[in-house]
N, C-alpha and C. Protein backbone atom coordinates (compact mmCIF):
# COMPACT_ATOMS: atom_id res chain seq x y z
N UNK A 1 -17.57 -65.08 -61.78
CA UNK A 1 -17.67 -66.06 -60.72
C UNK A 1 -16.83 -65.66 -59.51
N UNK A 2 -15.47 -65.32 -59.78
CA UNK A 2 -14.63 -64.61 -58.83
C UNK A 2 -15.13 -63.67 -58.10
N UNK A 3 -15.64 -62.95 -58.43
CA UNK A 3 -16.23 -61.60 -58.09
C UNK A 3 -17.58 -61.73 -57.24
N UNK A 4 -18.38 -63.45 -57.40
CA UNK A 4 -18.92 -63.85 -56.25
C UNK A 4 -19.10 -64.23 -55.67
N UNK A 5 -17.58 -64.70 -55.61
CA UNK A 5 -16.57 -65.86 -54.68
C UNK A 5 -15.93 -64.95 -53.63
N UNK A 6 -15.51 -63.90 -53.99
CA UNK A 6 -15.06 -63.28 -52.49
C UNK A 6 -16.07 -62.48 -51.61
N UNK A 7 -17.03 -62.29 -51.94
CA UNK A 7 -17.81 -61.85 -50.73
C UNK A 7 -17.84 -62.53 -49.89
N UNK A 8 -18.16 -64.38 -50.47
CA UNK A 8 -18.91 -65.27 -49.55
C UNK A 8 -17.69 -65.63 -48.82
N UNK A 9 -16.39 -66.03 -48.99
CA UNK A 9 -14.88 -66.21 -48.73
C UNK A 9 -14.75 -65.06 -47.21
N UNK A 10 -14.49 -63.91 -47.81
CA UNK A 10 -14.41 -62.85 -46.80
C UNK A 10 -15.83 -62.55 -45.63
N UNK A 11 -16.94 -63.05 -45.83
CA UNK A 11 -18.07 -62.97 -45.34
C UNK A 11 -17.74 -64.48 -44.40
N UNK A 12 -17.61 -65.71 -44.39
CA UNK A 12 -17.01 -66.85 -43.99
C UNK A 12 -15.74 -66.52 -42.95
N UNK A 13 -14.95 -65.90 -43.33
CA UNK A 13 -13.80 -65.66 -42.54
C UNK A 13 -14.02 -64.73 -41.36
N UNK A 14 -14.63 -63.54 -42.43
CA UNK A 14 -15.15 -63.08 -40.98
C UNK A 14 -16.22 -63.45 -39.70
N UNK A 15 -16.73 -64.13 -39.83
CA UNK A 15 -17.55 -65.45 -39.04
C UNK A 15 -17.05 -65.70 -38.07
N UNK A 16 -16.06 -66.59 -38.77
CA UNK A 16 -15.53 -67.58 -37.98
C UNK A 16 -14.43 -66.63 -37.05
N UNK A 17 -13.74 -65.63 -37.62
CA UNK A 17 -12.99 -64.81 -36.54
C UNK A 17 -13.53 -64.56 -35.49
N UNK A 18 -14.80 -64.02 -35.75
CA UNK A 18 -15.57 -63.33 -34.49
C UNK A 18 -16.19 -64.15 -33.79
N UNK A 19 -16.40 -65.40 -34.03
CA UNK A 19 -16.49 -66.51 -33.10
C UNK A 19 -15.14 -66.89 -32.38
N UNK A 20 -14.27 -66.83 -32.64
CA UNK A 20 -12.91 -66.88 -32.18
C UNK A 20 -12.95 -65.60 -31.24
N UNK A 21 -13.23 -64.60 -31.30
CA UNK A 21 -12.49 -63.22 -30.69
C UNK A 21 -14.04 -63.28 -29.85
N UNK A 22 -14.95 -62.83 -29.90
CA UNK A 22 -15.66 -62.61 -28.81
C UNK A 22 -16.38 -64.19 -28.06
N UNK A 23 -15.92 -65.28 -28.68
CA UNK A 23 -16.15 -66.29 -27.96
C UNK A 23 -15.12 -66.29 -26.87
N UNK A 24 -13.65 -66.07 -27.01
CA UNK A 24 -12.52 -65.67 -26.20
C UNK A 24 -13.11 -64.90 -24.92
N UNK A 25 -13.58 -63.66 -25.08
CA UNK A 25 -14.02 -62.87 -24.51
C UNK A 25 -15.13 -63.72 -23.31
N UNK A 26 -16.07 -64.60 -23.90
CA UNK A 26 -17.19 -65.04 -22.87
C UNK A 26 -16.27 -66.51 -21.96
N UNK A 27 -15.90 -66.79 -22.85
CA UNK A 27 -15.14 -67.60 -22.14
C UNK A 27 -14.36 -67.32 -20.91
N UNK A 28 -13.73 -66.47 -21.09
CA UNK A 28 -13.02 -65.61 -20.11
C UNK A 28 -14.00 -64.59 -18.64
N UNK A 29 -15.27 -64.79 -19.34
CA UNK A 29 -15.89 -64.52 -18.17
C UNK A 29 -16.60 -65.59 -17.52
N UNK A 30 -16.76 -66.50 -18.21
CA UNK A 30 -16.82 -67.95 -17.53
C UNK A 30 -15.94 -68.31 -16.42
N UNK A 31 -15.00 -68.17 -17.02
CA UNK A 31 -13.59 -68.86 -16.40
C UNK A 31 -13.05 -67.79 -14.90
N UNK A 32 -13.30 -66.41 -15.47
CA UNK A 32 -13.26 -65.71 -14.27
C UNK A 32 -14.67 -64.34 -14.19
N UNK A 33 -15.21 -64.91 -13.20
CA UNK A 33 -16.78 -63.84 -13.50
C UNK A 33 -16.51 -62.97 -12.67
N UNK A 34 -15.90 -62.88 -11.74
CA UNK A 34 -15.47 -61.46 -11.01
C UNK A 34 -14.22 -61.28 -10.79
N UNK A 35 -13.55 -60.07 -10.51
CA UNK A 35 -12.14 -59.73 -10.70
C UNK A 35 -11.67 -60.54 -9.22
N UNK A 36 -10.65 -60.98 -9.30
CA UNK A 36 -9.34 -61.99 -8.24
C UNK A 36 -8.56 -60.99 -8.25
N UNK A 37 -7.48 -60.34 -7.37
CA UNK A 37 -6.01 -59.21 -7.78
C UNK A 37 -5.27 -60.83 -7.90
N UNK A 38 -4.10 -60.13 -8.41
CA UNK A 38 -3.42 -60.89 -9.06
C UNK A 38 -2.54 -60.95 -7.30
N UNK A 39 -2.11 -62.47 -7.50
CA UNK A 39 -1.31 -63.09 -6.49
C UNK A 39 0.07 -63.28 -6.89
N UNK A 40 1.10 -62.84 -5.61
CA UNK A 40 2.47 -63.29 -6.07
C UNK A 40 2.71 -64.68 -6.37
N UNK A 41 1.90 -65.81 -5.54
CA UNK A 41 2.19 -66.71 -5.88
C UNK A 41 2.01 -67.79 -7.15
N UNK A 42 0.80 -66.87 -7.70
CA UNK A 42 0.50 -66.92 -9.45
C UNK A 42 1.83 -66.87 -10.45
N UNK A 43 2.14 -66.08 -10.11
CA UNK A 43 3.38 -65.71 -11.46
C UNK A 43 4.42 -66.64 -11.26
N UNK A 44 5.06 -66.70 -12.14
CA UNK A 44 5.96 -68.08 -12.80
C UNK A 44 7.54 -66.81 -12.75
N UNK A 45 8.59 -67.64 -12.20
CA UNK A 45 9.72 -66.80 -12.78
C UNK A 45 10.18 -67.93 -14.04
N UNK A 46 9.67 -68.97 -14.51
CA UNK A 46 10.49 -69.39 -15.39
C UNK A 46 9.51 -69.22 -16.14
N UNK A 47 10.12 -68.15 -17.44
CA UNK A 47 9.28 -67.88 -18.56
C UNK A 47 9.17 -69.34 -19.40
N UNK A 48 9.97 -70.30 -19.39
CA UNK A 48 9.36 -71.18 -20.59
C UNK A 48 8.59 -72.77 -19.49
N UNK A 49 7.73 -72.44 -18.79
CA UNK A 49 6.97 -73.15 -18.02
C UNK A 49 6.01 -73.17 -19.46
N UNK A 50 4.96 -74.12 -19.34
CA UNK A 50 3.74 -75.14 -19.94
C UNK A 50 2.70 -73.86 -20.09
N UNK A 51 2.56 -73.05 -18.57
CA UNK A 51 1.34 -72.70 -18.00
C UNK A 51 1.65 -70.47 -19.48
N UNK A 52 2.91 -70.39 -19.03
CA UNK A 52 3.18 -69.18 -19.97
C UNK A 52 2.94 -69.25 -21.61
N UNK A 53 3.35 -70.65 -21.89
CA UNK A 53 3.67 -70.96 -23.36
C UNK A 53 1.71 -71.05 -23.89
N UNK A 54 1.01 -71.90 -22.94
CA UNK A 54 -0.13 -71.55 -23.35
C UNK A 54 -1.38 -70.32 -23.27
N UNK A 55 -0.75 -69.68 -22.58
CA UNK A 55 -0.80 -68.38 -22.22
C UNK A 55 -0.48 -67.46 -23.63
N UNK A 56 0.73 -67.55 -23.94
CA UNK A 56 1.36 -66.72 -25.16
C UNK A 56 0.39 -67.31 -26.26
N UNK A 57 0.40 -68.40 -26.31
CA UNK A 57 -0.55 -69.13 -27.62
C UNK A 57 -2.06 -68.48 -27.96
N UNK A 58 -2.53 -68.19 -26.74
CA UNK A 58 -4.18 -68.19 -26.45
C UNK A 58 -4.41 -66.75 -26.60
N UNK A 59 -3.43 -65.89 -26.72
CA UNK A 59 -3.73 -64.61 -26.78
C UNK A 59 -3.22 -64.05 -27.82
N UNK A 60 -2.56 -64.80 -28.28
CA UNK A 60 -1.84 -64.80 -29.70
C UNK A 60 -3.28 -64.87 -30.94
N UNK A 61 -3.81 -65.61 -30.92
CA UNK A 61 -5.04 -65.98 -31.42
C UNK A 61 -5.85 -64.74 -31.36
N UNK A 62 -6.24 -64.72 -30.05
CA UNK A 62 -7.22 -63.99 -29.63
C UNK A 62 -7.28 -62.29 -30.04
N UNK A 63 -5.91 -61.96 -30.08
CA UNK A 63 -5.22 -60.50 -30.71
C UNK A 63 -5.62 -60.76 -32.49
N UNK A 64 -5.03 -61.71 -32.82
CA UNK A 64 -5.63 -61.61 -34.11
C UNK A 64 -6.79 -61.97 -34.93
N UNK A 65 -7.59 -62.71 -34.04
CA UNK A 65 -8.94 -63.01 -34.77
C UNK A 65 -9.11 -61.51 -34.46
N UNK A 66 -8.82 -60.69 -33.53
CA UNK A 66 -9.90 -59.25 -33.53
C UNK A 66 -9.38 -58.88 -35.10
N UNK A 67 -7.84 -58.58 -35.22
CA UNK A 67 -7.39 -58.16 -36.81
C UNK A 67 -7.84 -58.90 -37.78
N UNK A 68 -8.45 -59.88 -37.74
CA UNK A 68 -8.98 -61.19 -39.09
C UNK A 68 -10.57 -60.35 -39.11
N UNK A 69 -11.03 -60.06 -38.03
CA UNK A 69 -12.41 -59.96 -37.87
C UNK A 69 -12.43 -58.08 -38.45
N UNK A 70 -12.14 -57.56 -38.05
CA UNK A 70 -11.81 -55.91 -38.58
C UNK A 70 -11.27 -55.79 -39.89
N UNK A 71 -10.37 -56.67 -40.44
CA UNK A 71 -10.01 -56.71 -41.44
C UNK A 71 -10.86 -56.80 -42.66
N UNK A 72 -11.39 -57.90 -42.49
CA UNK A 72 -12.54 -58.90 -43.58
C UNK A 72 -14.07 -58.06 -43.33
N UNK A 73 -13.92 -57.08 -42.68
CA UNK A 73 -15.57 -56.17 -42.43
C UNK A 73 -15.27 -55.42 -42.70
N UNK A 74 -14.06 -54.73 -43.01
CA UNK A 74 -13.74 -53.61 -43.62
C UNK A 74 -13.81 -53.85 -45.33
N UNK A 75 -12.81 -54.60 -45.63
CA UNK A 75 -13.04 -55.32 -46.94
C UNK A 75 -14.29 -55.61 -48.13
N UNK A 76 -15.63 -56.37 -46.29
CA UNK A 76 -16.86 -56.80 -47.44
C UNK A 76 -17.22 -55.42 -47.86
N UNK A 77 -17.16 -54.32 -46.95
CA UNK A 77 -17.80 -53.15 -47.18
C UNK A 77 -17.37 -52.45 -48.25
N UNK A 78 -15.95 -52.37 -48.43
CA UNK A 78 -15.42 -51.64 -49.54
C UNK A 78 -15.82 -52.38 -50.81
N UNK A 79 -15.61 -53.63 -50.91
CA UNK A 79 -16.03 -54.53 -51.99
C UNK A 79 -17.22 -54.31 -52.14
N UNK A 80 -18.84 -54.09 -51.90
CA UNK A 80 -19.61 -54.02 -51.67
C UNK A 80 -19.75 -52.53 -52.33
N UNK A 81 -18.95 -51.50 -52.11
CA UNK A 81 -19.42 -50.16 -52.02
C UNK A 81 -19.95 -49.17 -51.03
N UNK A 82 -19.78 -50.11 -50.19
CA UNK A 82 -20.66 -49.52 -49.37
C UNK A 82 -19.84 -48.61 -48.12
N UNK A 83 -18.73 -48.57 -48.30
CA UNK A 83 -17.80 -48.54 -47.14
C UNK A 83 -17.67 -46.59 -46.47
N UNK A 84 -18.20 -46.02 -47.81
CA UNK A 84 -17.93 -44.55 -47.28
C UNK A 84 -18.80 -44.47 -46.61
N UNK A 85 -20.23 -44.90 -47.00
CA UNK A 85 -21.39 -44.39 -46.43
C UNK A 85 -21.70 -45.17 -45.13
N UNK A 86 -21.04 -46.48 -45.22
CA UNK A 86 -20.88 -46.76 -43.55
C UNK A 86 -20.38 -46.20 -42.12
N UNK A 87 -19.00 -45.96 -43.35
CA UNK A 87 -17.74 -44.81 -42.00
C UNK A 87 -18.94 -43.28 -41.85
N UNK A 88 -19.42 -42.52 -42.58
CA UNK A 88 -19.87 -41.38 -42.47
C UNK A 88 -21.41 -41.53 -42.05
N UNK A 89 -22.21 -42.58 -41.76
CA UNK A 89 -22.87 -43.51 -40.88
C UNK A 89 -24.35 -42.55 -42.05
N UNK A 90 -23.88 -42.99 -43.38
CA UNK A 90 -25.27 -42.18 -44.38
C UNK A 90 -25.85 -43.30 -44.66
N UNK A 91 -27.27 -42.74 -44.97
CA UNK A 91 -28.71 -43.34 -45.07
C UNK A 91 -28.72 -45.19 -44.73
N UNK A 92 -28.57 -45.77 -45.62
CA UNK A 92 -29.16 -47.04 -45.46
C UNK A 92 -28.05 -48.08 -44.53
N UNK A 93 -26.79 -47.42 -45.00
CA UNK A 93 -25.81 -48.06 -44.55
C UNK A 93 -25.70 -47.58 -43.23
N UNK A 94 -25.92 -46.64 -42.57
CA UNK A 94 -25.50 -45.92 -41.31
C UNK A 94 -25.62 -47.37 -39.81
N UNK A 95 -26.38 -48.63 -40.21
CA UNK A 95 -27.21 -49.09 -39.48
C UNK A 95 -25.92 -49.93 -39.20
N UNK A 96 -24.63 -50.46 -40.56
CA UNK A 96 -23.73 -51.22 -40.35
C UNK A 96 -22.46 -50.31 -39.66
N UNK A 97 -22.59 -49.40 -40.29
CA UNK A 97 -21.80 -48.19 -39.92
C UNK A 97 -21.52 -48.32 -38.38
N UNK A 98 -22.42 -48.30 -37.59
CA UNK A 98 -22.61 -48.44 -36.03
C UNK A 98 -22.12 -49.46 -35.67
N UNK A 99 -22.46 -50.93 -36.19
CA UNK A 99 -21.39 -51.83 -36.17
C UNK A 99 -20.20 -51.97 -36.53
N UNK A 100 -19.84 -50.93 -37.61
CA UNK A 100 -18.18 -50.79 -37.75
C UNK A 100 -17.74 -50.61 -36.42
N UNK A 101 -18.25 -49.46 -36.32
CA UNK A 101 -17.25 -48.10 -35.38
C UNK A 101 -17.67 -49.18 -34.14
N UNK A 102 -18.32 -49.69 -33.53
CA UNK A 102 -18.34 -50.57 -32.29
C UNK A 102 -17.00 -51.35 -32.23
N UNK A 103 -17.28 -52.06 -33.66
CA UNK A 103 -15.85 -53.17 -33.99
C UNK A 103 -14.69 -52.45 -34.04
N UNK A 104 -14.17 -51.52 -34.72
CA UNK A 104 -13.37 -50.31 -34.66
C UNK A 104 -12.69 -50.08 -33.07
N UNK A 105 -13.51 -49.69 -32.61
CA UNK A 105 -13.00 -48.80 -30.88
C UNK A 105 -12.94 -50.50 -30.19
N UNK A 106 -13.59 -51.79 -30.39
CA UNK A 106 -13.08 -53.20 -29.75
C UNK A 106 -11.80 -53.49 -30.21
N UNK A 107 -11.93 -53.27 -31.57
CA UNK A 107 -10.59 -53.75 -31.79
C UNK A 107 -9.37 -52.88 -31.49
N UNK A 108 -9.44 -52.02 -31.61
CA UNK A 108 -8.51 -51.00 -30.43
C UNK A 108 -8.50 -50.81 -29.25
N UNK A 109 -9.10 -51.13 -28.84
CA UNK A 109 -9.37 -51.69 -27.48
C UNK A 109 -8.36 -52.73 -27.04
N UNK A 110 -8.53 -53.86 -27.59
CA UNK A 110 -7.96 -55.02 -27.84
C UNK A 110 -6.29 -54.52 -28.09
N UNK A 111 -6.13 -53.38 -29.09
CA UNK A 111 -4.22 -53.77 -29.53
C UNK A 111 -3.85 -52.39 -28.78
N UNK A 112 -4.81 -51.41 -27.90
CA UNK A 112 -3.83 -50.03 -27.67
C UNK A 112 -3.98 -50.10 -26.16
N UNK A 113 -4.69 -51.43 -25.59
CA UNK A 113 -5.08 -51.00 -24.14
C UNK A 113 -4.89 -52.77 -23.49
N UNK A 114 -5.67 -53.15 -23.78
CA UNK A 114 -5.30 -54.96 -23.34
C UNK A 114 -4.25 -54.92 -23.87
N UNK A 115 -3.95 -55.62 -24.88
CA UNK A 115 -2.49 -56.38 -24.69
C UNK A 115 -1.38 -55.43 -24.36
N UNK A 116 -1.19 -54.04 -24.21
CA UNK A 116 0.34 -53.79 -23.57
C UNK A 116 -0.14 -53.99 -21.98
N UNK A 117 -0.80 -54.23 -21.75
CA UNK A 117 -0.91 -54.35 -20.01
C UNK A 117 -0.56 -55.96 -19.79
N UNK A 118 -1.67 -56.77 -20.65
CA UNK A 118 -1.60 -57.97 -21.01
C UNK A 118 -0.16 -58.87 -20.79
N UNK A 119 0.85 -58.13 -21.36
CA UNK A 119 2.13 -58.47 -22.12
C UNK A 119 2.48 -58.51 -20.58
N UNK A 120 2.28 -57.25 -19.60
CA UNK A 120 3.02 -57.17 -18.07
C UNK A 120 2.70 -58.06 -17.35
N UNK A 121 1.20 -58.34 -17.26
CA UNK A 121 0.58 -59.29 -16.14
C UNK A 121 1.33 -60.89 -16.56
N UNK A 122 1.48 -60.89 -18.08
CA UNK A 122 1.77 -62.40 -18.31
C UNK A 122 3.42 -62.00 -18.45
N UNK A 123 4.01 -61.59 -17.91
CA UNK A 123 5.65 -61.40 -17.73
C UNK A 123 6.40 -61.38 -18.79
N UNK A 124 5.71 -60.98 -20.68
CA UNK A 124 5.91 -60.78 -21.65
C UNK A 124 7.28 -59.88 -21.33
N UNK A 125 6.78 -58.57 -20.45
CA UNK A 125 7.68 -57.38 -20.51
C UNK A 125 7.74 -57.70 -18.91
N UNK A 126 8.99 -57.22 -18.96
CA UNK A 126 9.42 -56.84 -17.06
C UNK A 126 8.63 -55.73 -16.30
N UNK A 127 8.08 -56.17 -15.57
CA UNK A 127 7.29 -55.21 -14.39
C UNK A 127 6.98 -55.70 -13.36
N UNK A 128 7.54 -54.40 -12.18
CA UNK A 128 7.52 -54.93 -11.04
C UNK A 128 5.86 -55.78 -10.24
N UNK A 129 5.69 -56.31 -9.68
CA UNK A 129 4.59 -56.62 -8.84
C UNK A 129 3.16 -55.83 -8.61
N UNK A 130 3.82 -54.80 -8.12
CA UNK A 130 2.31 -53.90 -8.52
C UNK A 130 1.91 -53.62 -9.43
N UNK A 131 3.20 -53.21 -10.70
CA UNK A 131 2.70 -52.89 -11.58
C UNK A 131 1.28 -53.99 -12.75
N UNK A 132 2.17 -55.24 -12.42
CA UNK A 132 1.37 -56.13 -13.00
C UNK A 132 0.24 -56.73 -12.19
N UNK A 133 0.01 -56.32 -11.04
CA UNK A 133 -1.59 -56.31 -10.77
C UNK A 133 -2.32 -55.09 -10.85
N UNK A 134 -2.22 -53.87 -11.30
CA UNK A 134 -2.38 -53.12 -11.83
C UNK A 134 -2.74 -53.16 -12.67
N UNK A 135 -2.19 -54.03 -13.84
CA UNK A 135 -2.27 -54.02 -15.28
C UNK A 135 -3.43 -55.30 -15.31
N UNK A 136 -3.11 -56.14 -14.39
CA UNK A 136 -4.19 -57.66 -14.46
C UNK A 136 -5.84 -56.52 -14.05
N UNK A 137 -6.28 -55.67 -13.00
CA UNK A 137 -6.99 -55.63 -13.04
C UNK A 137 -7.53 -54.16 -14.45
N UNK A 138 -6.99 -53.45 -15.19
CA UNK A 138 -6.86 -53.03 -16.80
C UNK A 138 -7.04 -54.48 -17.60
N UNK A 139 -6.35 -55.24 -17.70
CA UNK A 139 -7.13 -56.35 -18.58
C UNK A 139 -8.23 -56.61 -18.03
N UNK A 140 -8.95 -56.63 -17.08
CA UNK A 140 -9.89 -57.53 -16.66
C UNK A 140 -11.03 -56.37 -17.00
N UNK A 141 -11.07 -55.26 -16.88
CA UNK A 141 -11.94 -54.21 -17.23
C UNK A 141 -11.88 -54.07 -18.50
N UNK A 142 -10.73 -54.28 -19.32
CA UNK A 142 -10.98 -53.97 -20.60
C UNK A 142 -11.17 -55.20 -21.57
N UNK A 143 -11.61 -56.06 -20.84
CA UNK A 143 -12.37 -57.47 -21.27
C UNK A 143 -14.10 -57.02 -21.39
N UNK A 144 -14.13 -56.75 -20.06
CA UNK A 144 -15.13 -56.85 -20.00
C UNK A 144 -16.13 -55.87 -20.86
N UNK A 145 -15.03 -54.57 -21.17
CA UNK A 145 -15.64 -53.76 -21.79
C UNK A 145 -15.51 -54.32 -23.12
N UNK A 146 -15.27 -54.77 -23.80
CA UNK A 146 -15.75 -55.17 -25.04
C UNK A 146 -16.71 -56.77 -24.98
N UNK A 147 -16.71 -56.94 -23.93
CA UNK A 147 -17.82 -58.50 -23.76
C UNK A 147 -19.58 -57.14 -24.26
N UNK A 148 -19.47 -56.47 -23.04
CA UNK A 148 -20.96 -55.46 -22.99
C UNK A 148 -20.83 -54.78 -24.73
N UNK A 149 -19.53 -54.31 -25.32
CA UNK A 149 -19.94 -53.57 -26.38
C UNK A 149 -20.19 -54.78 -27.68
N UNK A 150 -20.10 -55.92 -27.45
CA UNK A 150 -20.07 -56.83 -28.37
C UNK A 150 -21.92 -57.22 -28.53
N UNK A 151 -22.84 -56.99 -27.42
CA UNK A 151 -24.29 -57.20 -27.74
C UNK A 151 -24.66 -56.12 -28.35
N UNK A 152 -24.47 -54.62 -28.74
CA UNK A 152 -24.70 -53.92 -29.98
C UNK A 152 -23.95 -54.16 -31.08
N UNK A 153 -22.95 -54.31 -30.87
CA UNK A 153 -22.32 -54.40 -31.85
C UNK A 153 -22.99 -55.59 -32.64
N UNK A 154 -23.32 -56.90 -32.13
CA UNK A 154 -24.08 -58.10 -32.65
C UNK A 154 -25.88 -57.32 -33.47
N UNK A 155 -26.33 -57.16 -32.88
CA UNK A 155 -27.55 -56.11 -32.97
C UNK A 155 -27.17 -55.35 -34.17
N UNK A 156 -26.38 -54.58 -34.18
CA UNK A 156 -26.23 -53.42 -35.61
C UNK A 156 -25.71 -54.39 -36.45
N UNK A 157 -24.80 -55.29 -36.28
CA UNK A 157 -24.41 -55.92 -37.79
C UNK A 157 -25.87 -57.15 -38.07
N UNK A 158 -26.25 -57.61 -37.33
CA UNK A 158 -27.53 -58.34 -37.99
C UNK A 158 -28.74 -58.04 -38.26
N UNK A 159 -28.91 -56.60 -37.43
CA UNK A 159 -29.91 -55.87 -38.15
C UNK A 159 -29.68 -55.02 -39.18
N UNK A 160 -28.63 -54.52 -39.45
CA UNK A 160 -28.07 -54.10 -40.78
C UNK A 160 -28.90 -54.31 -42.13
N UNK A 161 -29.20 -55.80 -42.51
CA UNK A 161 -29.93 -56.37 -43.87
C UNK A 161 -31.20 -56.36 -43.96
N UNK A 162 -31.82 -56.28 -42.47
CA UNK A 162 -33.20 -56.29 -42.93
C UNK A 162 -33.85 -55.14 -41.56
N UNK A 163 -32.89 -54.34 -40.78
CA UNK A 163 -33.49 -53.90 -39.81
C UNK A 163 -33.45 -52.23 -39.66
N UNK A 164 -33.21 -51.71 -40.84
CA UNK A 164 -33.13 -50.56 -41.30
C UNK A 164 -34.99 -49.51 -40.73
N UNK A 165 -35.76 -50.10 -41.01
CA UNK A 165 -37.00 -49.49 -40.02
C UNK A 165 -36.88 -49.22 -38.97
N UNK A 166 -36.18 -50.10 -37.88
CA UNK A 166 -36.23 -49.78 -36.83
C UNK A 166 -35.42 -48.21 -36.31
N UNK A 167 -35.20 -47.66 -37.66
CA UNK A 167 -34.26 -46.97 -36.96
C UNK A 167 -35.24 -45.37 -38.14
């Protein structure tokens, strides 16, 4: 029974992460659909203002549903068996495989390129003025680049189960 209790558990979690992490993502192009440079009069010198604290919260989340969501797809796969022949993108599996490695290079995306810029623009780390509009317009590109890689990535993991012809 255990044994077909965690697929559906880890299959569930990962769901709901990735509704968390790339809903983040559209939202954020809602909220801003073309790049603004960042204004001096934007930034806060008092780090424990309302406007920072929910700031730290919202990206706090958002950093780790990508790790909840990478995590638990790595997992179903290994549990599954299926996980070598995904990474090495062989025969039947190759189709999820493509959706790994999409999710893979987003979610690194997400922890080796957004958030250390991230951390500057939101005054996490000290940096001067340019630097952190600099870094605001690097987050804003590297949003967007995982908003565009998230419609294949959607595509290879749901055609995965039944869309293996097409390919």
């Amino acid at each position: 029974m255990l044994d077909d209790l965690i697929p559906v558990l880890l299959r569930m979690i990962h769901i709901m992460a990735a509704i968390i992490w790339i809903g983040h993502v559209y939202v954020n192009m809602v909220m801003r659909p073309s790049f603004e440079p960042l204004r001096r009069e934007e930034l806060s010198e008092d780090a424990d203002d309302g406007f920072t604290k929910r700031m730290k919260r919202e990206h706090s989340t958002f950093r780790h549903a990508s790790i909840v969501t990478w995590v638990t797809g790595f997992l179903l796969l290994w549990h599954s068996g299926r996980l070598a022949d995904a990474a090495m993108l062989n025969g039947a599996d190759a189709v999820i495989g493509v959706g790994g490695w999409i999710g893979t290079i987003m979610t690194l995306n997400v922890w080796l390129i957004l958030w250390p810029h991230q951390k500057k623009v939101l005054g996490f780390v000290p940096a001067p003025f340019e630097e952190r509009a600099r870094c605001a317009r690097i987050t804003f590109l590297t949003s967007r680049t995982n908003a565009m890689l998230s419609v294949p990535l959607f595509f290879f993991m749901v055609s995965s189960s039944f869309g293996l012809g097409l390919f």
